[in-house]
Each structure stands twice: as C-alpha cells, then as structure tokens.
PDB file of N, CA and C in Angstrom:
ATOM      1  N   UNK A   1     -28.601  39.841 -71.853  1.00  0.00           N
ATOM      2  CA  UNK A   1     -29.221  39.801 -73.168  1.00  0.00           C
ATOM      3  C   UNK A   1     -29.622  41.213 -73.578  1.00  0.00           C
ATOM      4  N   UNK A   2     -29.216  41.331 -74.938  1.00  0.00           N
ATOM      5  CA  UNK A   2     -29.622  42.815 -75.004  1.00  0.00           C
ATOM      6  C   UNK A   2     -30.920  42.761 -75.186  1.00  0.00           C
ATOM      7  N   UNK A   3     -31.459  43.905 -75.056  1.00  0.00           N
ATOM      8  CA  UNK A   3     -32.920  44.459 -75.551  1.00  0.00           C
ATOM      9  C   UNK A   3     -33.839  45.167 -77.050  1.00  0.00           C
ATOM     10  N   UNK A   4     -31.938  45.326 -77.244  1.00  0.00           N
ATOM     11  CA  UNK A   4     -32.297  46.141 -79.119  1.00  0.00           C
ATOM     12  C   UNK A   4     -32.825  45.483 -80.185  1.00  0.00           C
ATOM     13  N   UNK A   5     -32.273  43.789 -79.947  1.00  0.00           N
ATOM     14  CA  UNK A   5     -32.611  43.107 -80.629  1.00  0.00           C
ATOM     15  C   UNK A   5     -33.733  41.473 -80.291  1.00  0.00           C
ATOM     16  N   UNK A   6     -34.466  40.834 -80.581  1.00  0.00           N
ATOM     17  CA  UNK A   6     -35.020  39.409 -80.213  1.00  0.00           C
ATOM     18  C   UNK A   6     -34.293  38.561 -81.113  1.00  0.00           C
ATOM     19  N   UNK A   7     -34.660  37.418 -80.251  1.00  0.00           N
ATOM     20  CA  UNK A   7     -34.084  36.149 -81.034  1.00  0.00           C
ATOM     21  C   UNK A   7     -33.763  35.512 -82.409  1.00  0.00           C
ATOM     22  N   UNK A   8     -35.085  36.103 -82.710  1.00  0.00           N
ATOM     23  CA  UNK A   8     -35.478  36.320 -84.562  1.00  0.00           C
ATOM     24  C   UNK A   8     -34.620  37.540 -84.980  1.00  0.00           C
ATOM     25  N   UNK A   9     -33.803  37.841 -84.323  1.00  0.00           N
ATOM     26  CA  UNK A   9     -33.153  39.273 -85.179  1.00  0.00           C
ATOM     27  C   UNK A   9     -33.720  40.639 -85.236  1.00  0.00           C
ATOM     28  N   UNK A  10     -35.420  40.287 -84.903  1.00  0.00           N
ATOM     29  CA  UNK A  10     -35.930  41.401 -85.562  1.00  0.00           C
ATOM     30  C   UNK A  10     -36.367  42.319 -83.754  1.00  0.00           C
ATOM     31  N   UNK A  11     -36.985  44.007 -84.404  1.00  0.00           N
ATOM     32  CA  UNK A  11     -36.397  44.321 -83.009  1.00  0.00           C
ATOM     33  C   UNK A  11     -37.780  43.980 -82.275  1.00  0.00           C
ATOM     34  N   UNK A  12     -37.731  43.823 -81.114  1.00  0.00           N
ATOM     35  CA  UNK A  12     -38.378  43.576 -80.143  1.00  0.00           C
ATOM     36  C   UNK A  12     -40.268  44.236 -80.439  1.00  0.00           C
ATOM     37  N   UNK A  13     -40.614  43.708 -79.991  1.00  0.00           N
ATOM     38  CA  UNK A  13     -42.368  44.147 -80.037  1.00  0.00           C
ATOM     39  C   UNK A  13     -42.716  45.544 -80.182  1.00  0.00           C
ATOM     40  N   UNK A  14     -42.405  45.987 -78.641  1.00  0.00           N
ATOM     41  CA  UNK A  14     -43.278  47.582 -78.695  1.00  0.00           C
ATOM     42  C   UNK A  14     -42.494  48.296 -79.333  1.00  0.00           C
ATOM     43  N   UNK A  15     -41.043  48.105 -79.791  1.00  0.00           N
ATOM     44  CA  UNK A  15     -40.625  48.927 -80.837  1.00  0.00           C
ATOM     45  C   UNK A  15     -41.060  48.919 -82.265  1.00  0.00           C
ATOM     46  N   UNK A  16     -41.366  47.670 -82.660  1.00  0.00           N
ATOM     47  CA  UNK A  16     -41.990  47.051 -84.243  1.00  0.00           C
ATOM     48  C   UNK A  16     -43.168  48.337 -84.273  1.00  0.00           C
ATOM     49  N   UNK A  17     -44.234  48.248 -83.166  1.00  0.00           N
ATOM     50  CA  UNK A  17     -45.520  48.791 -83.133  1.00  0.00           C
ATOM     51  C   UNK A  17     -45.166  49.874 -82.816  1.00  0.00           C
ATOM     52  N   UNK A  18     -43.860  50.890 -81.898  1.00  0.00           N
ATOM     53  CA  UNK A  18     -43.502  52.220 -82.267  1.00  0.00           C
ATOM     54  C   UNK A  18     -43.831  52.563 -83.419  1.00  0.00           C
ATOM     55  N   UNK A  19     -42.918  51.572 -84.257  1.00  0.00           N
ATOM     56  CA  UNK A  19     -43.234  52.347 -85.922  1.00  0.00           C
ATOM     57  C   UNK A  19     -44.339  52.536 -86.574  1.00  0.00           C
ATOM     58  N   UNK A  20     -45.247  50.828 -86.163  1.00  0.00           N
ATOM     59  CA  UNK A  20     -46.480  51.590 -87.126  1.00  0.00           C
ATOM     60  C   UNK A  20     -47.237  52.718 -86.221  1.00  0.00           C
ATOM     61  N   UNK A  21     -47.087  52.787 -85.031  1.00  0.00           N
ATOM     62  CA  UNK A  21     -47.464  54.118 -84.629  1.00  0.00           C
ATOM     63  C   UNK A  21     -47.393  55.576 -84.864  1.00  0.00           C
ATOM     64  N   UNK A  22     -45.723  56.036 -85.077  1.00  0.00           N
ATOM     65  CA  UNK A  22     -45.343  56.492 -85.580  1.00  0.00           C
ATOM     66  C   UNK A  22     -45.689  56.869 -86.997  1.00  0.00           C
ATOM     67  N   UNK A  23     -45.924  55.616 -87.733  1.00  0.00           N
ATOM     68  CA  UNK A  23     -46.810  56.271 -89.038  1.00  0.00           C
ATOM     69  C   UNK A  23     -48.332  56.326 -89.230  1.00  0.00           C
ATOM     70  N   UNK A  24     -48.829  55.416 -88.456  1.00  0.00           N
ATOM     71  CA  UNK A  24     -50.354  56.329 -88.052  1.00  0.00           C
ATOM     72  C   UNK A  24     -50.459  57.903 -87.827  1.00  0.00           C
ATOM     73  N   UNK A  25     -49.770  58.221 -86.626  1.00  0.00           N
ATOM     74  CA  UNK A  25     -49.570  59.192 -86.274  1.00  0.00           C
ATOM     75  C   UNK A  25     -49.279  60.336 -87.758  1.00  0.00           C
ATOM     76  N   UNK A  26     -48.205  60.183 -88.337  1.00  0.00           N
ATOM     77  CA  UNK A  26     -47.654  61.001 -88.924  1.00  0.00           C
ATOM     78  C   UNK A  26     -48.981  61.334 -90.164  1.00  0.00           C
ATOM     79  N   UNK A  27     -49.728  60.163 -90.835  1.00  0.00           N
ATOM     80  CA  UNK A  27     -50.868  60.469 -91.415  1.00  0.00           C
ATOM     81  C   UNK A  27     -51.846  61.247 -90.749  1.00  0.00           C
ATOM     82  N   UNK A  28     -52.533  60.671 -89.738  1.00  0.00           N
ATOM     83  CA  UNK A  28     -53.329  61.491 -88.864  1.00  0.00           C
ATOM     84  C   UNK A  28     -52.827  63.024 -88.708  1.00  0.00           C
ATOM     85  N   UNK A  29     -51.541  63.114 -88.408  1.00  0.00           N
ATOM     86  CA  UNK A  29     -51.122  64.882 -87.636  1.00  0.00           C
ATOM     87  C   UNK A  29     -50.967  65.225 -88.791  1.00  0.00           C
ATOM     88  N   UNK A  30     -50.919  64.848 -90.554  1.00  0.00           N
ATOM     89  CA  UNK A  30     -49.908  65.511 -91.451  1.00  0.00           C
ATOM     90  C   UNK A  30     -49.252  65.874 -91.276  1.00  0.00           C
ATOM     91  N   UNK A  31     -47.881  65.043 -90.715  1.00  0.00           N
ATOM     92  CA  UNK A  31     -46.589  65.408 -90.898  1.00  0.00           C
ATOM     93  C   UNK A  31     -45.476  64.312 -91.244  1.00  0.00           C
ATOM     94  N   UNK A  32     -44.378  64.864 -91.622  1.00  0.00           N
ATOM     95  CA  UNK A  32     -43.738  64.088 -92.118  1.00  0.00           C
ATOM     96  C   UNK A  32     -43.150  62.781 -90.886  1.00  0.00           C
ATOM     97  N   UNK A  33     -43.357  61.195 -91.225  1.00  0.00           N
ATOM     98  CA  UNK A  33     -42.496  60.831 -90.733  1.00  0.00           C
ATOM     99  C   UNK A  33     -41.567  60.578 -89.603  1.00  0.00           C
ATOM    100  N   UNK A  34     -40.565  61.218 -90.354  1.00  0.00           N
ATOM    101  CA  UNK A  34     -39.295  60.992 -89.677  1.00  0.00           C
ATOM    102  C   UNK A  34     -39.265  61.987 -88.950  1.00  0.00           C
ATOM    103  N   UNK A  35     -40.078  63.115 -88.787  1.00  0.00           N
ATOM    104  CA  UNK A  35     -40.475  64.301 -88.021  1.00  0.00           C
ATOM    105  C   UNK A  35     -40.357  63.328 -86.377  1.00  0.00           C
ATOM    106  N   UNK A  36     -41.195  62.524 -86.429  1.00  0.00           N
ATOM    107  CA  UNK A  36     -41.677  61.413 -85.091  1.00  0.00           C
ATOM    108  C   UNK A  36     -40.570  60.852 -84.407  1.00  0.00           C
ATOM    109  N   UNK A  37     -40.032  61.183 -83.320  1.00  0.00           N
ATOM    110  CA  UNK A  37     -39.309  60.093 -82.465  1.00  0.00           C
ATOM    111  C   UNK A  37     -40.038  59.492 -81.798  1.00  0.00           C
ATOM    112  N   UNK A  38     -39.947  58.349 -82.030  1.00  0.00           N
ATOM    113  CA  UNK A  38     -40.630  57.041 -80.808  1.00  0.00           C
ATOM    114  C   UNK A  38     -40.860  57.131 -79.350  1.00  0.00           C
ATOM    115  N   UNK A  39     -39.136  57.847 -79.107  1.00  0.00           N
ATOM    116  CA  UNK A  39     -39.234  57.916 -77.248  1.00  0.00           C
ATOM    117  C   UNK A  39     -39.587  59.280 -77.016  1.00  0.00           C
ATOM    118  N   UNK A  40     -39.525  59.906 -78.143  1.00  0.00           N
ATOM    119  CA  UNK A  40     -39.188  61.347 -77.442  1.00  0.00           C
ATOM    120  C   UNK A  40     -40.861  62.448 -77.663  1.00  0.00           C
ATOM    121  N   UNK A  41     -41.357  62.072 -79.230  1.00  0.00           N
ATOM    122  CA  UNK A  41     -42.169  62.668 -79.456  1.00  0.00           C
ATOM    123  C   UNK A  41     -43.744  62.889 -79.162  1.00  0.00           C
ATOM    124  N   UNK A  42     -43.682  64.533 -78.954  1.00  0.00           N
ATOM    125  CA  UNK A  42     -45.512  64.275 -78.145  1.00  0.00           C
ATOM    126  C   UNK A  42     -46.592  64.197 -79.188  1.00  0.00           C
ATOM    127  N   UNK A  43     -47.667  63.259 -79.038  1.00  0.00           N
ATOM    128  CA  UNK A  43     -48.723  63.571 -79.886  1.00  0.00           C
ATOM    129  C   UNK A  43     -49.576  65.126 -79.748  1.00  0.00           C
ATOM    130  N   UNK A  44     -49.380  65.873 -78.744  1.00  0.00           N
ATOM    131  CA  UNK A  44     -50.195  66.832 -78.730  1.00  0.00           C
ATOM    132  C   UNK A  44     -49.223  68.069 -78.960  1.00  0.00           C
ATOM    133  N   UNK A  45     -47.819  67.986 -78.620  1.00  0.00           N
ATOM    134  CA  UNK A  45     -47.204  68.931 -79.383  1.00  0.00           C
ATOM    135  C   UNK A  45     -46.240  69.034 -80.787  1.00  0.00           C
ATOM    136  N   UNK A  46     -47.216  67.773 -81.308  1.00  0.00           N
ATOM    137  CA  UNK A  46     -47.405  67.416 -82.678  1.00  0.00           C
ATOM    138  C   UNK A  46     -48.554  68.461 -83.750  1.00  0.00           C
ATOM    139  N   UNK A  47     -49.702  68.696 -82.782  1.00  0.00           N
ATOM    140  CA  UNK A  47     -50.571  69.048 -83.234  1.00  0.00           C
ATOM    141  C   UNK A  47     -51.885  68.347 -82.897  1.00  0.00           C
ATOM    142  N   UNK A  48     -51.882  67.460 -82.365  1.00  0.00           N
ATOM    143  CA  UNK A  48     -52.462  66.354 -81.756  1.00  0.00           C
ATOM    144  C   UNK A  48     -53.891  66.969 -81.211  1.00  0.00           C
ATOM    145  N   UNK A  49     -54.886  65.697 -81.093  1.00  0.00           N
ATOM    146  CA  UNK A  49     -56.355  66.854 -80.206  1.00  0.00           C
ATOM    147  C   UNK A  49     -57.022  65.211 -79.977  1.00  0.00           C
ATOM    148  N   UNK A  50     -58.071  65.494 -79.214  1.00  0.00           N
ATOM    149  CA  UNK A  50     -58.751  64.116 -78.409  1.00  0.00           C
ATOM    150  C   UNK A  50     -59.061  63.380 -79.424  1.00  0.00           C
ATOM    151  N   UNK A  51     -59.826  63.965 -80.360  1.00  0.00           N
ATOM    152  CA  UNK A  51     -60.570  63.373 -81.787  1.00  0.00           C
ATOM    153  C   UNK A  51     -58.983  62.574 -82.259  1.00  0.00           C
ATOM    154  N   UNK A  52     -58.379  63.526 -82.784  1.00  0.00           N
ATOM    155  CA  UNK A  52     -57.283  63.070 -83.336  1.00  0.00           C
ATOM    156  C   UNK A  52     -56.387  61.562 -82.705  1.00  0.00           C
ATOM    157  N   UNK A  53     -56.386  61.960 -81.699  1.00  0.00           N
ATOM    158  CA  UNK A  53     -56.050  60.769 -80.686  1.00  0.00           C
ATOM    159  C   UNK A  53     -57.005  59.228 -80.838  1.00  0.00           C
ATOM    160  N   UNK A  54     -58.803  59.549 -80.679  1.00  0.00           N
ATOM    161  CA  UNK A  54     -59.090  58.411 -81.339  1.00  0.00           C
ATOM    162  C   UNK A  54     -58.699  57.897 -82.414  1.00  0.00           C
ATOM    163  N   UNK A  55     -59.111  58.470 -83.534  1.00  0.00           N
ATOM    164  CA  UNK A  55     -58.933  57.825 -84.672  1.00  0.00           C
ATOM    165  C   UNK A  55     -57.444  57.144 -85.004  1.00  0.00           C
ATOM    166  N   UNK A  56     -56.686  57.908 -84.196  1.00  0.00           N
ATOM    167  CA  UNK A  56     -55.303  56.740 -84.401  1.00  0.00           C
ATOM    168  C   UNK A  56     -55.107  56.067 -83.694  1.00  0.00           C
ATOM    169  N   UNK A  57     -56.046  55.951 -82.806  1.00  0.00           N
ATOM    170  CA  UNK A  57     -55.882  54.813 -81.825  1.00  0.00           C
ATOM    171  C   UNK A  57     -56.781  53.487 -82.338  1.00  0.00           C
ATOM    172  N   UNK A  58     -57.606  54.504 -83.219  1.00  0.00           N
ATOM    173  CA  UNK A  58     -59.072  53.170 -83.750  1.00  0.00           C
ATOM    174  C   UNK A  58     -58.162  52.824 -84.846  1.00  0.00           C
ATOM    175  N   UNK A  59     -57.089  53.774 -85.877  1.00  0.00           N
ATOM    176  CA  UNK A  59     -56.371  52.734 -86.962  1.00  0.00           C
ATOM    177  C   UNK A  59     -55.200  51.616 -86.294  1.00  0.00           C
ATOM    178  N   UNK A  60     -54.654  52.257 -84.570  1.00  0.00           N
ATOM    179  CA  UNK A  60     -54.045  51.365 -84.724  1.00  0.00           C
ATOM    180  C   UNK A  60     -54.462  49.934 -84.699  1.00  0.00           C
ATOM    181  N   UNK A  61     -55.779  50.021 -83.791  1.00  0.00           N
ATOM    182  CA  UNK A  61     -56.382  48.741 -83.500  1.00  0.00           C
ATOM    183  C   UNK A  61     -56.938  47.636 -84.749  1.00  0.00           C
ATOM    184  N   UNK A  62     -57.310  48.769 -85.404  1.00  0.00           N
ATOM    185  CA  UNK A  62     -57.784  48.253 -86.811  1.00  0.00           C
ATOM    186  C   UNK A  62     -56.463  47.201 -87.252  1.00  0.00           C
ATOM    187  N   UNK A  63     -55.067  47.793 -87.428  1.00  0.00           N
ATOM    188  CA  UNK A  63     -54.372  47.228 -88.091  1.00  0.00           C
ATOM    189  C   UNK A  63     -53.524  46.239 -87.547  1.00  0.00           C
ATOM    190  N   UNK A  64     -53.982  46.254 -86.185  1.00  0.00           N
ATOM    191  CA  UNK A  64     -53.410  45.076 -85.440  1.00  0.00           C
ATOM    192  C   UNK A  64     -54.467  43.862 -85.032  1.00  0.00           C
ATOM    193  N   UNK A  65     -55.761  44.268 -85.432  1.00  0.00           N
ATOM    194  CA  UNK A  65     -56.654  43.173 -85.938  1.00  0.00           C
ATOM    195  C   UNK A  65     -56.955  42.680 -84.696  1.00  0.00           C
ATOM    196  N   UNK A  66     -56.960  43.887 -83.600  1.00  0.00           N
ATOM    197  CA  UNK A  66     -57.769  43.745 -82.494  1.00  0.00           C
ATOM    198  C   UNK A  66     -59.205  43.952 -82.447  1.00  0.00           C
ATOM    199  N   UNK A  67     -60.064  42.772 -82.001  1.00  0.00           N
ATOM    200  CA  UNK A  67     -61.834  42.739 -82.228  1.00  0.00           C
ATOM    201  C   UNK A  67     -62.640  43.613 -81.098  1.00  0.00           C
ATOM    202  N   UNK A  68     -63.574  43.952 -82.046  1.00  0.00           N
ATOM    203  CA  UNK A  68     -64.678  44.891 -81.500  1.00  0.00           C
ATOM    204  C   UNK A  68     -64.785  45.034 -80.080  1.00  0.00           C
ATOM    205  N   UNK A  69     -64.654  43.687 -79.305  1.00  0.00           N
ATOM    206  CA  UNK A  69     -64.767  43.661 -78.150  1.00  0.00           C
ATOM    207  C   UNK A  69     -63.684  44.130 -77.142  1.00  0.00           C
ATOM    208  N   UNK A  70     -62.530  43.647 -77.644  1.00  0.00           N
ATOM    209  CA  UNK A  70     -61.729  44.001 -76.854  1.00  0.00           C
ATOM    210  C   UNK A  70     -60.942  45.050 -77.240  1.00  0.00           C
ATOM    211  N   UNK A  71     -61.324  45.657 -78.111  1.00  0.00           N
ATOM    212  CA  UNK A  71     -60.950  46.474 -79.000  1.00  0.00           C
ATOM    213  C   UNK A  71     -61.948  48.128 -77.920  1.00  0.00           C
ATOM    214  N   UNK A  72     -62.869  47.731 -77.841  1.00  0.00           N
ATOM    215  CA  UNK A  72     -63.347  48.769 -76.470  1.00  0.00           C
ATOM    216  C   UNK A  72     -62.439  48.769 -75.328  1.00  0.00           C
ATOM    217  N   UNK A  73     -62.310  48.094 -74.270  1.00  0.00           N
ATOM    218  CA  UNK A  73     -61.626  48.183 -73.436  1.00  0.00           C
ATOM    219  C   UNK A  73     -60.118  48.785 -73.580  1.00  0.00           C
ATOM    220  N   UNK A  74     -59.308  48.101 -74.548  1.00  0.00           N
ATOM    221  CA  UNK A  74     -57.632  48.703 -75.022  1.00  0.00           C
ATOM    222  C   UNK A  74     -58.147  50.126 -75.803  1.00  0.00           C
ATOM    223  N   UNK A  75     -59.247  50.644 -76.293  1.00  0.00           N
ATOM    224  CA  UNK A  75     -59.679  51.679 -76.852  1.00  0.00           C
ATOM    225  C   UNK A  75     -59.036  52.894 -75.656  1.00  0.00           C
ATOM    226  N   UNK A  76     -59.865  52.485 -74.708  1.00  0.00           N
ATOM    227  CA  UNK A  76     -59.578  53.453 -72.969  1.00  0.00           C
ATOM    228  C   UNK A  76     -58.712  52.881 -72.591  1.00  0.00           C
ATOM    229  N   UNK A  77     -57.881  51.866 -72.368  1.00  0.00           N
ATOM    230  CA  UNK A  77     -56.468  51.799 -71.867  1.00  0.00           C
ATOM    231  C   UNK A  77     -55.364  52.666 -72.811  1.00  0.00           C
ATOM    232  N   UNK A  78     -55.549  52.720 -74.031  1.00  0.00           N
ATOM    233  CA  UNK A  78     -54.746  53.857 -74.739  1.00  0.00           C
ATOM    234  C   UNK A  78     -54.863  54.811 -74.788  1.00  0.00           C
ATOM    235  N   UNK A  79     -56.390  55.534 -74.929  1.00  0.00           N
ATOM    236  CA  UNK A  79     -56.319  57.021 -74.485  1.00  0.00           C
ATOM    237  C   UNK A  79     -56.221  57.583 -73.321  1.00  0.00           C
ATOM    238  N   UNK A  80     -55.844  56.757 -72.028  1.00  0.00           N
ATOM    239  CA  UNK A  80     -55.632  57.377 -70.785  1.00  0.00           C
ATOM    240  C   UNK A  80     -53.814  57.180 -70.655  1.00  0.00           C
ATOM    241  N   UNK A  81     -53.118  55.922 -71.549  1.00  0.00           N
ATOM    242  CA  UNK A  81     -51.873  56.323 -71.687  1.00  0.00           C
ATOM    243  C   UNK A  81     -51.414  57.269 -72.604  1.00  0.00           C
ATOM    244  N   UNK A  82     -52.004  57.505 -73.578  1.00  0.00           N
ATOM    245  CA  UNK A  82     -51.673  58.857 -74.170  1.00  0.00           C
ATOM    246  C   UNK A  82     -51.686  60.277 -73.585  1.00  0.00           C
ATOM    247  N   UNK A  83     -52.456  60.260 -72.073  1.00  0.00           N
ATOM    248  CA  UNK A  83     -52.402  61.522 -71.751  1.00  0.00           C
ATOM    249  C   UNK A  83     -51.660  61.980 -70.623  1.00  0.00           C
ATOM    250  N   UNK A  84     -51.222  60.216 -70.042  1.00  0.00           N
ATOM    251  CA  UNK A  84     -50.053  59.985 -69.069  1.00  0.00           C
ATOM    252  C   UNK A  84     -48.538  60.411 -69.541  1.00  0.00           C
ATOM    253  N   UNK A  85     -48.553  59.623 -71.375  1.00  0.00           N
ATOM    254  CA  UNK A  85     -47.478  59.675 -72.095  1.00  0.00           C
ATOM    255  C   UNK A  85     -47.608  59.643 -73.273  1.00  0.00           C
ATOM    256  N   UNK A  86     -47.652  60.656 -73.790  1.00  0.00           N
ATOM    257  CA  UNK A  86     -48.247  60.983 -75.738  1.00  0.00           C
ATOM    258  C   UNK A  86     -47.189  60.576 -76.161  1.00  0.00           C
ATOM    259  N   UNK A  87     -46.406  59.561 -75.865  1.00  0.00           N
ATOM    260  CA  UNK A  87     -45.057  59.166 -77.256  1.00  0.00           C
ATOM    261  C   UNK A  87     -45.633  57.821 -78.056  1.00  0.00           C
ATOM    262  N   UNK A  88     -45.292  57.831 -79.255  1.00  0.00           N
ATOM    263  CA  UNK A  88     -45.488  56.805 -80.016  1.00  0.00           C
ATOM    264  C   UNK A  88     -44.958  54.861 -78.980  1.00  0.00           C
ATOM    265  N   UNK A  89     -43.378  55.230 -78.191  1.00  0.00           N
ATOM    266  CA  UNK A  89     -43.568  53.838 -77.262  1.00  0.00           C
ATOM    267  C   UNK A  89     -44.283  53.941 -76.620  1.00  0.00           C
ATOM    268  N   UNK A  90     -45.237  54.790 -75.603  1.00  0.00           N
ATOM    269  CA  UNK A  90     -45.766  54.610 -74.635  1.00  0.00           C
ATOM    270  C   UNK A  90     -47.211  53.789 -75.273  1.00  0.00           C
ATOM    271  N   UNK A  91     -47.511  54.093 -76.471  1.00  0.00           N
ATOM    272  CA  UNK A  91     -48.534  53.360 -76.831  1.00  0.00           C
ATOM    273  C   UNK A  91     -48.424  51.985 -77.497  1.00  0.00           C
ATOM    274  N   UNK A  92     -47.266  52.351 -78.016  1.00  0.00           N
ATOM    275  CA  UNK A  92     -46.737  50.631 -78.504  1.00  0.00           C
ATOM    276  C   UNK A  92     -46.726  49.987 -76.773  1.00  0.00           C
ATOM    277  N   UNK A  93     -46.167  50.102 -75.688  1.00  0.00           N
ATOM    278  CA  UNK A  93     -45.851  49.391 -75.195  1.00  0.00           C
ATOM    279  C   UNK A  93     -47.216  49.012 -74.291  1.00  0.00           C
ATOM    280  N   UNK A  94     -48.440  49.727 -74.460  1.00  0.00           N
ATOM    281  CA  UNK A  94     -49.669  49.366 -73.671  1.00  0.00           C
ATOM    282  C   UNK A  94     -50.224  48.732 -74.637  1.00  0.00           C
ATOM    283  N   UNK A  95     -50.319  48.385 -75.624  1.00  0.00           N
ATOM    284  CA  UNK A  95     -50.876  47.730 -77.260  1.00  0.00           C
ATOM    285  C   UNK A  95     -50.345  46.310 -76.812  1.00  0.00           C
ATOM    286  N   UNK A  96     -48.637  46.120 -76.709  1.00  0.00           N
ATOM    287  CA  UNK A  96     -48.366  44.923 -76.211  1.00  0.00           C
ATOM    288  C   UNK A  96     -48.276  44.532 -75.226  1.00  0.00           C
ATOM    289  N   UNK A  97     -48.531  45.360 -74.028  1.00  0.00           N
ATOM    290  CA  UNK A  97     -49.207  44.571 -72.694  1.00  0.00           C
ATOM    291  C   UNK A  97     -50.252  44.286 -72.768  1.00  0.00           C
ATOM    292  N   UNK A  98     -51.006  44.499 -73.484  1.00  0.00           N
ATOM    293  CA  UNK A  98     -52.323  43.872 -73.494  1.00  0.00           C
ATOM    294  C   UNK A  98     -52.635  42.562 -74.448  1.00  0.00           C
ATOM    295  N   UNK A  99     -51.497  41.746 -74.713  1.00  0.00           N
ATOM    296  CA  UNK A  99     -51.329  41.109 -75.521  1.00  0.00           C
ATOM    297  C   UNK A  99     -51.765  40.938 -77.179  1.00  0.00           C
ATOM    298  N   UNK A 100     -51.303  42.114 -77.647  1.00  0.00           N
ATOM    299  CA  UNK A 100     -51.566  42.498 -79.165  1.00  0.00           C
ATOM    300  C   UNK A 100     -50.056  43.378 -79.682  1.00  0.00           C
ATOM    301  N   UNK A 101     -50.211  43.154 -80.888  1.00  0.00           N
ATOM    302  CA  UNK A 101     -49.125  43.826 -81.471  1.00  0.00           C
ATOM    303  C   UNK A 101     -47.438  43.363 -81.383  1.00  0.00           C
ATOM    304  N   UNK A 102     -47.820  41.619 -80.968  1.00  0.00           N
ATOM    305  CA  UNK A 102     -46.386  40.893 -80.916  1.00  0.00           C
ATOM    306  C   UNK A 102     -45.536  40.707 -82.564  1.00  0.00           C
ATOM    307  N   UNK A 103     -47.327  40.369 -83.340  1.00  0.00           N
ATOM    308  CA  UNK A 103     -46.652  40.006 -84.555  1.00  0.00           C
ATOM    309  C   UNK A 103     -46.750  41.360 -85.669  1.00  0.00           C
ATOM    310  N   UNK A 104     -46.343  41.003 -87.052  1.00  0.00           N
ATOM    311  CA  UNK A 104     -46.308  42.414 -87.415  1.00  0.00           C
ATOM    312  C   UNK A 104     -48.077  42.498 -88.130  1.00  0.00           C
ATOM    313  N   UNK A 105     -48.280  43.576 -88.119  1.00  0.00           N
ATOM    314  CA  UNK A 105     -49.493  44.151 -88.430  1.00  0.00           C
ATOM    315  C   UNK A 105     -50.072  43.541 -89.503  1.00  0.00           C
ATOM    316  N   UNK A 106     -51.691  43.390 -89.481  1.00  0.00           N
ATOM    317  CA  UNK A 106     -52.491  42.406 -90.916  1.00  0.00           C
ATOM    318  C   UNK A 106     -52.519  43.350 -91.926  1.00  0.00           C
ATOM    319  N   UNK A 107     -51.382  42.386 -92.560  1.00  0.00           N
ATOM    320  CA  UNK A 107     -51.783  43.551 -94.154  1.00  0.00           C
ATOM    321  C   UNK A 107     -51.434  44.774 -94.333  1.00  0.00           C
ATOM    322  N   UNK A 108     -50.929  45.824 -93.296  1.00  0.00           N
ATOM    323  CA  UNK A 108     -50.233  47.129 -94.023  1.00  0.00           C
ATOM    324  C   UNK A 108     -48.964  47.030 -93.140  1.00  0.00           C
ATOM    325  N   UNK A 109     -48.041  46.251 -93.247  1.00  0.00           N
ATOM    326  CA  UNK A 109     -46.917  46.384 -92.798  1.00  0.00           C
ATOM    327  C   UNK A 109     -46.057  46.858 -93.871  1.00  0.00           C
ATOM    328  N   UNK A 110     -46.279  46.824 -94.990  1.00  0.00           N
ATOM    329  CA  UNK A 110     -45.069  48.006 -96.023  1.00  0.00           C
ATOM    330  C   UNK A 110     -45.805  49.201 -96.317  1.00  0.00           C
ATOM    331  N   UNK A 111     -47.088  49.786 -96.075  1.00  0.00           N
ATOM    332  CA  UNK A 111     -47.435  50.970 -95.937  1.00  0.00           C
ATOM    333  C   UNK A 111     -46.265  51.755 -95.443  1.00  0.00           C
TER     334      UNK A 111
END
C-alpha cells in the first residue's frame, strides 16, 4: 500500500499538518511559503529562535483545537522535537502521534 496517498484520496495525516505547519511557520519566520520544504527545511536556519518556536507551536495547537490541558504537555513534546528535528514533518508527525491533527484543522484550513 502506498504511503503518498489514504483511502479517502487525501494525503495521509502528518503530511496534511506538514502544510499547515509549513504555513504557520512561514507567517511566524516572514517568509515566503513555498520557501519551506516539509522534509528538508530547518526552522532555525529559517531564522527561527525559542520564542519564535513557541508561538508556532501555540498557533499550531490553537488550530488543531488541542485543549489547555493537553495542550501543555504536546506544548514540550514539540519543542524538544523541534530541537531533535526543526522540519515542518518532524512536527507534523509528533502532533499526530499524540493523537491530534488526523482531521483537517478548525476553521483555517483555506488560510
């Protein structure tokens, strides 16, 4: 079975949440976009800094409508994978091991 695609057609989880990562990111760093590769690109040689790192870690949570509570704990499971692996998958794919970010995002998914 391939991996590029799920059943529904559409692509698989931590890639969906690559993207809105990817455009968190790209607001947060001011930069363009398509500047961002998913697998490849670093948040810190983006321009990236700890602060910076929260707050896109607090929009992603925000927009995946993860709660206060557990929203602490995946808070520090993402900023210690960001410093393991600053790419936009490495954080999609700890977002959906922690069981969040299967479906698409509340409300700014055409942002």
């Amino acid at each position: 079975m391939s991996t590029d695609v799920a059943p529904s057609g559409e692509p698989p989880a931590a890639e969906a949440v690559a993207g809105a990562v990817r455009r968190i990111w790209a607001d947060v760093l001011e930069v363009d976009v398509e500047s961002i590769d998913i697998q490849h690109s670093d948040f810190f040689e983006l321009g990236g800094y700890s602060l910076l790192a929260l707050q896109s870690i607090g929009r992603l949570l925000a927009e995946y409508g993860v709660d206060e509570v557990a929203s602490v704990e995946l808070e520090g499971a993402l900023l210690n994978r960001l410093f393991e692996d600053a790419t936009p998958m490495a954080q999609a794919e700890c977002l959906v091991a922690a069981g969040h970010g299967g479906a698409a995002p509340g409300g700014d998914a055409g942002r």
